[in-house]
C-alpha atoms as a PDB file:
ATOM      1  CA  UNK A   1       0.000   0.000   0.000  1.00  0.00           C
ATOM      2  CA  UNK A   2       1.418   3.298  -0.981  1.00  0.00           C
ATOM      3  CA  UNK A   3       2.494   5.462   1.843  1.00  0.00           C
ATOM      4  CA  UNK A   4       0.482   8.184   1.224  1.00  0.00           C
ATOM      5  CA  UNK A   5      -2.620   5.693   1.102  1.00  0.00           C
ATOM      6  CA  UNK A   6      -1.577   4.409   4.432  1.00  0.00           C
ATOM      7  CA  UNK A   7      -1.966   7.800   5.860  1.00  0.00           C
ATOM      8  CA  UNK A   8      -5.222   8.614   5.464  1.00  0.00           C
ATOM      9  CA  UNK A   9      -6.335   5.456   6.337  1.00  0.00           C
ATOM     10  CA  UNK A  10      -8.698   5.966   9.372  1.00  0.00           C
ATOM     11  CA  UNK A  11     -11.123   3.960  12.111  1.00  0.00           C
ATOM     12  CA  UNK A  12     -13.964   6.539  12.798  1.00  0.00           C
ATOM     13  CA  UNK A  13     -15.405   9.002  10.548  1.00  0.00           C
ATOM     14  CA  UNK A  14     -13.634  12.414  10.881  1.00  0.00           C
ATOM     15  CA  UNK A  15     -10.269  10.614  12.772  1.00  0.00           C
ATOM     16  CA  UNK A  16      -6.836  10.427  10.426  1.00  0.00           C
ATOM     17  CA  UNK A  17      -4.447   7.863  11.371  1.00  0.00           C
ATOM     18  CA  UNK A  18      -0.977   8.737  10.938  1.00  0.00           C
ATOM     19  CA  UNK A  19       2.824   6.929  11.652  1.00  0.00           C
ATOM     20  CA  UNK A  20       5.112   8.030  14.248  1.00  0.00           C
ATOM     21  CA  UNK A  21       7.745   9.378  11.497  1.00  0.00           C
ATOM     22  CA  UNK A  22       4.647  11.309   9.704  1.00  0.00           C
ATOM     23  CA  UNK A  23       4.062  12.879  13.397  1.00  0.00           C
ATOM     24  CA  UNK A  24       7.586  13.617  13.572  1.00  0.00           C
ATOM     25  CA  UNK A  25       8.105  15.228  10.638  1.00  0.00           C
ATOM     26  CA  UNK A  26       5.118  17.053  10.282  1.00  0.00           C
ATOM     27  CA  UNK A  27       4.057  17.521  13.958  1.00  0.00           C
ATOM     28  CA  UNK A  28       2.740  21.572  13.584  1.00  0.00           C
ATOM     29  CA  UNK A  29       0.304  20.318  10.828  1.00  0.00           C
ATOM     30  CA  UNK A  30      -1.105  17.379  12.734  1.00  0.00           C
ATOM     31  CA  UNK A  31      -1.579  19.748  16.075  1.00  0.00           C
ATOM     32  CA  UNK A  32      -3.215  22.361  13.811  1.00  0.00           C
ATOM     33  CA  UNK A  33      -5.949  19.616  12.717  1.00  0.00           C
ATOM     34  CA  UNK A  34      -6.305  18.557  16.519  1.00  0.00           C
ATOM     35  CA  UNK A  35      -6.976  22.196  17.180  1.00  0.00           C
ATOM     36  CA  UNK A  36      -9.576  22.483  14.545  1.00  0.00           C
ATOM     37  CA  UNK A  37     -11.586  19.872  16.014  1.00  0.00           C
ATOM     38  CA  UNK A  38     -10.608  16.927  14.097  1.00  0.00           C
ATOM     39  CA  UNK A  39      -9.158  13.727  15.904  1.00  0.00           C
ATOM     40  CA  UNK A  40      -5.291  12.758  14.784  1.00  0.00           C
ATOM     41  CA  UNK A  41      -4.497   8.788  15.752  1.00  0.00           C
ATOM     42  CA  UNK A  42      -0.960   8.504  15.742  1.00  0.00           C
ATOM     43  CA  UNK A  43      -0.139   4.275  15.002  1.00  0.00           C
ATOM     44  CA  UNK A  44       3.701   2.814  15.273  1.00  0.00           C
ATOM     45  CA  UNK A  45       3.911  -0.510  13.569  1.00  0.00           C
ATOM     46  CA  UNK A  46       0.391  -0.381  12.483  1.00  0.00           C
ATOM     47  CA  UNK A  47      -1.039  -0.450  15.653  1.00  0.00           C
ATOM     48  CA  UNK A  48      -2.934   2.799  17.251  1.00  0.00           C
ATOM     49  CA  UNK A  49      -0.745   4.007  20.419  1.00  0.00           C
ATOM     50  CA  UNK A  50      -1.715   7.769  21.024  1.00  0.00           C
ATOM     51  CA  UNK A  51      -4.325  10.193  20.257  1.00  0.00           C
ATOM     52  CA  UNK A  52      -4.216  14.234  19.028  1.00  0.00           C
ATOM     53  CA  UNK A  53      -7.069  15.378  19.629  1.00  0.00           C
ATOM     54  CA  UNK A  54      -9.351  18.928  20.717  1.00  0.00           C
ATOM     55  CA  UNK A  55      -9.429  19.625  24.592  1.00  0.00           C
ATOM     56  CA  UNK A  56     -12.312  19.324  25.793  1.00  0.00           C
ATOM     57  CA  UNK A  57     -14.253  19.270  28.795  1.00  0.00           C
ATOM     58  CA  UNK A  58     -14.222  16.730  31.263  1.00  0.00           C
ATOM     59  CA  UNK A  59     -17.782  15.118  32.238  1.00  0.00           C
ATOM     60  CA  UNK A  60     -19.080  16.715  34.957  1.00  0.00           C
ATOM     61  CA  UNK A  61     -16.644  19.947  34.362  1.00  0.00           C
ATOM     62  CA  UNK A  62     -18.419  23.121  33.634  1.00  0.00           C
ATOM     63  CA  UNK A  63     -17.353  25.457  30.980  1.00  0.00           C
ATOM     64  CA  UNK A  64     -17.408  28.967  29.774  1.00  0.00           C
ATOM     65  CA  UNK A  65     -19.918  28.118  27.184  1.00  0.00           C
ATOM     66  CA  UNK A  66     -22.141  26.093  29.479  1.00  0.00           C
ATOM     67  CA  UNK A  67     -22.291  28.839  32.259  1.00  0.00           C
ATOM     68  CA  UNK A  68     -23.306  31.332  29.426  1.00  0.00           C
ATOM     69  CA  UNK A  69     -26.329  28.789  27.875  1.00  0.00           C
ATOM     70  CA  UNK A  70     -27.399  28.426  31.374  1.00  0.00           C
ATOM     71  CA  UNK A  71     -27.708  31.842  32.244  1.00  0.00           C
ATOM     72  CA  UNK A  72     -25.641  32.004  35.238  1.00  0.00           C
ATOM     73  CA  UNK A  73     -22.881  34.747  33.409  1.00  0.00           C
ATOM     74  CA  UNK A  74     -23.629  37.515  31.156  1.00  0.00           C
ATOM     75  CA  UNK A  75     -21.122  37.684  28.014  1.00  0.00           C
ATOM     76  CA  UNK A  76     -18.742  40.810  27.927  1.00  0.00           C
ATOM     77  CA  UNK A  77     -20.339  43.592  26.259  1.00  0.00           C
ATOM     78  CA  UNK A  78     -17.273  44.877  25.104  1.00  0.00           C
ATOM     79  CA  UNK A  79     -15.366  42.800  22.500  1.00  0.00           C
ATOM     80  CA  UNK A  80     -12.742  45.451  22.411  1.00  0.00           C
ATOM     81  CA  UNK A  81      -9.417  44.761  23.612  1.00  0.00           C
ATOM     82  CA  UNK A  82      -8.963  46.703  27.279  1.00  0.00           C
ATOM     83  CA  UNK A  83      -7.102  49.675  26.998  1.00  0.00           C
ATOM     84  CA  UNK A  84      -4.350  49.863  29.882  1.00  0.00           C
ATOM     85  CA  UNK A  85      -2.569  52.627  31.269  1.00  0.00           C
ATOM     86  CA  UNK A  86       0.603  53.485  29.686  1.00  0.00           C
ATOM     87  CA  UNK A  87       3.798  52.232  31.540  1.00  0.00           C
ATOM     88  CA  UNK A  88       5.125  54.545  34.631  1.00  0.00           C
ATOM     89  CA  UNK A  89       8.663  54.872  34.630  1.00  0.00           C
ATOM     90  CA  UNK A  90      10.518  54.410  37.834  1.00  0.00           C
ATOM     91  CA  UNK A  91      14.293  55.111  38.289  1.00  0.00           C
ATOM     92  CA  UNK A  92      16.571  52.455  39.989  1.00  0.00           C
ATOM     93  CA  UNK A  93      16.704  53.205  43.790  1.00  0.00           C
ATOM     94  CA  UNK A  94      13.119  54.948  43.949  1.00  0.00           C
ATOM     95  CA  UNK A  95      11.083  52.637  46.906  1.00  0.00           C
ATOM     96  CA  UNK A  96       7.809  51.314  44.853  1.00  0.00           C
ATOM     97  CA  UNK A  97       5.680  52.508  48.345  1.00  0.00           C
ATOM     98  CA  UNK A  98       7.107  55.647  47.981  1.00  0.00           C
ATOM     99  CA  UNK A  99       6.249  56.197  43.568  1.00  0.00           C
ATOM    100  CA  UNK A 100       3.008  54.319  44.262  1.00  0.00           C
ATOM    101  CA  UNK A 101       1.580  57.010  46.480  1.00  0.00           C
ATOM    102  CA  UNK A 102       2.772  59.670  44.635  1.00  0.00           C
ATOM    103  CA  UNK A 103       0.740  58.378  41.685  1.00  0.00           C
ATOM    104  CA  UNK A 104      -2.234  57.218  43.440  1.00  0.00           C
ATOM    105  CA  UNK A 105      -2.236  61.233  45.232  1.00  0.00           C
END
């Protein structure tokens, strides 16, 4: 069977199956496909050994999305990034106390 054939080659719907030295040599691509959603079974000699896959929640963990469906959080109404205060300079030898109250007044 031709390499490339062997590849693709999957068990489930929507899982790729891939060799070690396919992993190794093209490990950014196979995380990026994890990180889209879609399952990455990594075989060596034939025979399924690991599994790239998304995070996701485990049962009986709560996420973001689930507090939000549930109504117990109201989503940011800003989608802006936060604007923070420039950077205060402080010379070497200043006490932080000391500048800290003279900024705060």
């Amino acid at each position: 069977m031709p390499r490339a054939a062997r590849a693709s080659r999957s068990v489930y719907a929507g899982v790729r199956m891939i060799g070690i030295r396919e992993l190794r040599a093209d490990l950014a691509a196979a995380v990026r496909r994890a990180g889209s959603g879609q399952r990455v079974v990594v075989s060596v000699d034939g025979r399924a050994v690991a599994q790239l896959g998304p995070i996701e929640a485990e049962q009986g963990q709560t996420v973001m999305a689930d507090l939000l469906a549930a109504g117990a959080v109201v989503a940011p109404r800003r989608t802006d990034a936060s604007r923070l205060a420039p950077p205060v300079q402080i010379w070497s030898g200043v006490r932080l106390d000391r500048a800290l109250k003279e900024l705060r007044g």
